[in-house]
Protein backbone atom coordinates (compact mmCIF):
# COMPACT_ATOMS: atom_id res chain seq x y z
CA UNK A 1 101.25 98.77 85.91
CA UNK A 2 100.09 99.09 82.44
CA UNK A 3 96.68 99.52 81.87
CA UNK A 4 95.22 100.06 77.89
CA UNK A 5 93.16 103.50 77.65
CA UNK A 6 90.64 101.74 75.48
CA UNK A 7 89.79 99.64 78.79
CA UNK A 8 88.92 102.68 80.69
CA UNK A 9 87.14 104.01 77.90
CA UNK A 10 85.09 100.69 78.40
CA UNK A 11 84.61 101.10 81.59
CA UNK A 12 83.83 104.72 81.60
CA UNK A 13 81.07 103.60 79.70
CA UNK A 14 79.58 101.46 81.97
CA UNK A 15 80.90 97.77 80.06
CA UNK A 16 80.70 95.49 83.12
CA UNK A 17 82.99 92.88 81.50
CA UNK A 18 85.10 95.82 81.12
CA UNK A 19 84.95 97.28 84.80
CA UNK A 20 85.43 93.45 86.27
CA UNK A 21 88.82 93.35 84.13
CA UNK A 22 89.82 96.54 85.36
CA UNK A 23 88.96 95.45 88.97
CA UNK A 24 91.14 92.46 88.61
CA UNK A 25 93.83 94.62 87.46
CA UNK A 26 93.80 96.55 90.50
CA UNK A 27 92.92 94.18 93.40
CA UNK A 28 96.24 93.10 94.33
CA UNK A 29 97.12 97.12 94.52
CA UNK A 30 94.18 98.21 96.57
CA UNK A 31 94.33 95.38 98.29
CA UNK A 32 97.89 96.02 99.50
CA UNK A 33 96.66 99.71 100.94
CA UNK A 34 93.46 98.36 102.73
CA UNK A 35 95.52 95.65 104.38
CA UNK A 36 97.47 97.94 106.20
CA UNK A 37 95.16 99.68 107.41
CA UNK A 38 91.70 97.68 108.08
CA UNK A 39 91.22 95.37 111.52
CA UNK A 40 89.98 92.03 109.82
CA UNK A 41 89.29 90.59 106.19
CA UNK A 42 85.60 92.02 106.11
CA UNK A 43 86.69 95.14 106.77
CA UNK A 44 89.47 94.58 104.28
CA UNK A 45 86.58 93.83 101.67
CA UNK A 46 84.33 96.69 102.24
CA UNK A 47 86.71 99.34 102.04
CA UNK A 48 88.68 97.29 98.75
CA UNK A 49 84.96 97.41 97.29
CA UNK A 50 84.38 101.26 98.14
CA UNK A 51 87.43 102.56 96.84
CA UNK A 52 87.33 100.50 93.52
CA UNK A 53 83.42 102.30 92.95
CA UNK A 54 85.52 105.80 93.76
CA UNK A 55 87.84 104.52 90.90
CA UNK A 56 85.35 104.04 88.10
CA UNK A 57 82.66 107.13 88.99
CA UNK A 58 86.17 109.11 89.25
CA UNK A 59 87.74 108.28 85.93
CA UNK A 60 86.88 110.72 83.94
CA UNK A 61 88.98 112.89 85.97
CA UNK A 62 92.11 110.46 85.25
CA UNK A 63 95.04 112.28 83.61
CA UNK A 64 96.86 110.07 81.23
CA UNK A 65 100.20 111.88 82.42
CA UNK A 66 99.86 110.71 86.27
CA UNK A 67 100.80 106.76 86.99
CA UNK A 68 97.34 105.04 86.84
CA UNK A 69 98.69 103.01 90.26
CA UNK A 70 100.36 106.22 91.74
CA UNK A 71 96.40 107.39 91.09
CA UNK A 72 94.30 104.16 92.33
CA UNK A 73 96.54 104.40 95.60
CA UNK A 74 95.75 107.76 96.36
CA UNK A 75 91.78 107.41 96.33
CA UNK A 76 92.38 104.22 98.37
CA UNK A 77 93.90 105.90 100.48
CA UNK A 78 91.55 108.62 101.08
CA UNK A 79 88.76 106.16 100.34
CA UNK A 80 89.85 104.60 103.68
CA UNK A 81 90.57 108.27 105.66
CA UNK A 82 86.55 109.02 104.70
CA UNK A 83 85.74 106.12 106.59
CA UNK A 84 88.12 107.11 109.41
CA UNK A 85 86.30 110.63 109.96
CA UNK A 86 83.01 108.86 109.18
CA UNK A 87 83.16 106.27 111.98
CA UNK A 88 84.04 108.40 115.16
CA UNK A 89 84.37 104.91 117.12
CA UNK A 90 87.78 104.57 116.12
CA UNK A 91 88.77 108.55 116.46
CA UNK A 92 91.00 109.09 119.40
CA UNK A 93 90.54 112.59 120.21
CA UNK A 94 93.01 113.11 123.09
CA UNK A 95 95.65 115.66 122.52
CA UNK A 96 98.89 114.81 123.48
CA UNK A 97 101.93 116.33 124.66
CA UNK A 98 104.62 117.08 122.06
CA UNK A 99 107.03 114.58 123.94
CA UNK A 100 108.74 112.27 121.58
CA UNK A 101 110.48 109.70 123.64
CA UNK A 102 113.84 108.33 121.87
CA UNK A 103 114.42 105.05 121.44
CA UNK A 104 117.24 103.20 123.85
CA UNK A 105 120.55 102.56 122.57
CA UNK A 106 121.27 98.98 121.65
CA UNK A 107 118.75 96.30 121.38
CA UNK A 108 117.23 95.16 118.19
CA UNK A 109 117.19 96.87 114.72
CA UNK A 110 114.00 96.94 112.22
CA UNK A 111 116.71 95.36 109.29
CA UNK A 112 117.14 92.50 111.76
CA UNK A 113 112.80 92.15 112.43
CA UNK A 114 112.82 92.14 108.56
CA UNK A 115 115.50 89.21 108.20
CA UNK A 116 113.31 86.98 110.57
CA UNK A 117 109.74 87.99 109.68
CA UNK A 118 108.05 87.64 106.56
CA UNK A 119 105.59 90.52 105.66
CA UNK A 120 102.63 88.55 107.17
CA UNK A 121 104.16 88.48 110.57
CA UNK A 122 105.39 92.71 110.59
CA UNK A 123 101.27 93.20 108.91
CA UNK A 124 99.65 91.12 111.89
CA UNK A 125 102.08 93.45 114.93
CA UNK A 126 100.88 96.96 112.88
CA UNK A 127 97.24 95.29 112.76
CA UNK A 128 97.60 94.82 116.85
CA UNK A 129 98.51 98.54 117.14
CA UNK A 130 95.90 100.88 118.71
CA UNK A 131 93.39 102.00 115.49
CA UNK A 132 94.72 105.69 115.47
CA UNK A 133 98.63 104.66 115.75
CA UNK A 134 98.08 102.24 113.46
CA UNK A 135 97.07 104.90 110.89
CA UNK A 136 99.61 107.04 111.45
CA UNK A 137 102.03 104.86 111.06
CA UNK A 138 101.20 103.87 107.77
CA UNK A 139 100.30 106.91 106.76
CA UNK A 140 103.83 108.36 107.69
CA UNK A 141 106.34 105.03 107.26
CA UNK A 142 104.74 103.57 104.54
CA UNK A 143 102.87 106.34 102.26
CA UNK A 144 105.00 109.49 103.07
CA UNK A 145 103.37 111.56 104.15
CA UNK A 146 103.98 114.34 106.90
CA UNK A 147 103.11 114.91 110.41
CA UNK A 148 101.14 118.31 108.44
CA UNK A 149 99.29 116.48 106.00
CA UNK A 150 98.27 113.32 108.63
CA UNK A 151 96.87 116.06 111.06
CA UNK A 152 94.58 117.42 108.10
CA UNK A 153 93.96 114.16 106.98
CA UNK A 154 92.70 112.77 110.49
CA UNK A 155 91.79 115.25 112.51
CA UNK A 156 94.56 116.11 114.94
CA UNK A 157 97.43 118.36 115.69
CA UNK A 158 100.92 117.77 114.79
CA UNK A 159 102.03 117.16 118.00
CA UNK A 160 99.46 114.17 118.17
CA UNK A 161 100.23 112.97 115.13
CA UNK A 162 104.12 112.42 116.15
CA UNK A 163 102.98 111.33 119.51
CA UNK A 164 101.33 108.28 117.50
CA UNK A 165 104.10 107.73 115.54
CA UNK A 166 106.26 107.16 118.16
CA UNK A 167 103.80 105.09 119.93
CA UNK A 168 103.43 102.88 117.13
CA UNK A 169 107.27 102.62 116.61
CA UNK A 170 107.27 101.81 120.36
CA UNK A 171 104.70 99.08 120.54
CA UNK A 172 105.85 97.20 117.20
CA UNK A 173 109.85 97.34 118.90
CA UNK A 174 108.39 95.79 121.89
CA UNK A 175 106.55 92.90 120.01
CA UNK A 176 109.12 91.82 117.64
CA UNK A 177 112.05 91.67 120.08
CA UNK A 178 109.32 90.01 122.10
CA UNK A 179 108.32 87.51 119.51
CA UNK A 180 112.36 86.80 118.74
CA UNK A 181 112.97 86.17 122.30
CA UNK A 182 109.96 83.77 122.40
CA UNK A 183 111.93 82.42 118.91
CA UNK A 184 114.67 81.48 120.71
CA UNK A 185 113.73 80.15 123.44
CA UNK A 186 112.14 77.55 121.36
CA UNK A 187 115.60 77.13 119.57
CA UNK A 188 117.37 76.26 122.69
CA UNK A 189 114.50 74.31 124.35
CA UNK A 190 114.54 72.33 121.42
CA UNK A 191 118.21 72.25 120.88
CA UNK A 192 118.07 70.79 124.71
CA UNK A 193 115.27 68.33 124.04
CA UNK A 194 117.42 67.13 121.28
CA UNK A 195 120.90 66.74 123.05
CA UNK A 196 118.88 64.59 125.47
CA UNK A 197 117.26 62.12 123.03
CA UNK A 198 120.37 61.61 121.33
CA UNK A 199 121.72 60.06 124.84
């Protein structure tokens, strides 16, 4: 993502033709992070719209040396943390025992789930996750960060953190092998219905 340093001189200076280029720029970007992580599309749109004012009232701290994307992600990211401590609602607070349950041998890997879902389907199971999973599971799988700097970030211990993770890796196993089962049941119902017509 290139973006011209005259344009954030512009917007620095308060041009509003200026800032609404610059926010087209970025949408798709910070609209990426907030999908992941927000419940619905008006959630979606508040936090897009709060992190993008974080963006201009922040770039006179911008570095020319650091990625501008690398840059927008990270205050969209913690854009959407603020609202995490700020709305306790969704705070799960429940400390957990350090007990990571291992997956069972055999059944279905992710590389398959990503052969027979498009990115729609795998956003709509981590959407269905419990809030605080949810989180952690993008903030781990997807942004990289560790169990350390999620339990600063939110609010809990490490062991919590982890607990999440696998509880998240859980769930989402259970609904895709669940959804491909469903998947082929239509096939062969289908398949059936067929052989039968063509009597």
């Amino acid at each position: 993502m290139h973006i011209d340093q005259q344009l954030l001189e512009d917007c620095f200076r308060g041009n509003e033709r200026a800032q609404y280029e610059l926010y087209e720029k970025c949408y798709g970007i910070l609209l990426s992070v907030c999908k992941r992580f927000a419940k619905d599309g008006d959630e979606e749109g508040v936090l897009l719209n709060t992190g993008f004012l974080k963006i201009l009232n922040g770039l006179e701290s911008y570095k020319s040396n650091v990625p501008f994307e690398a840059w927008i992600r990270r205050i969209m990211i913690n854009t959407i943390i603020d609202d995490h401590r700020k709305n306790k609602k969704y705070k799960e607070t429940i400390e957990y025992r350090e007990t990571i349950v291992e997956p069972k041998s055999g059944g279905m890997e992710y590389n398959q789930a990503d052969l027979q879902f498009d990115a729609e389907q795998l956003l709509q199971f981590v959407r269905s996750l419990p809030p605080m999973s949810a989180k952690v599971f993008n903030l781990f799988a997807i942004d990289g960060y560790t169990h350390k700097e999620i339990s600063g970030m939110l609010g809990i211990s490490e062991g919590t953190s982890k607990w999440h993770l696998n509880n998240a890796r859980s769930k989402l196993k259970d609904m895709i092998e669940n959804e491909m089962n469903v998947g082929a049941h239509l096939k062969t119902v289908t398949a059936g219905k067929s052989r039968f017509l063509d009597k």
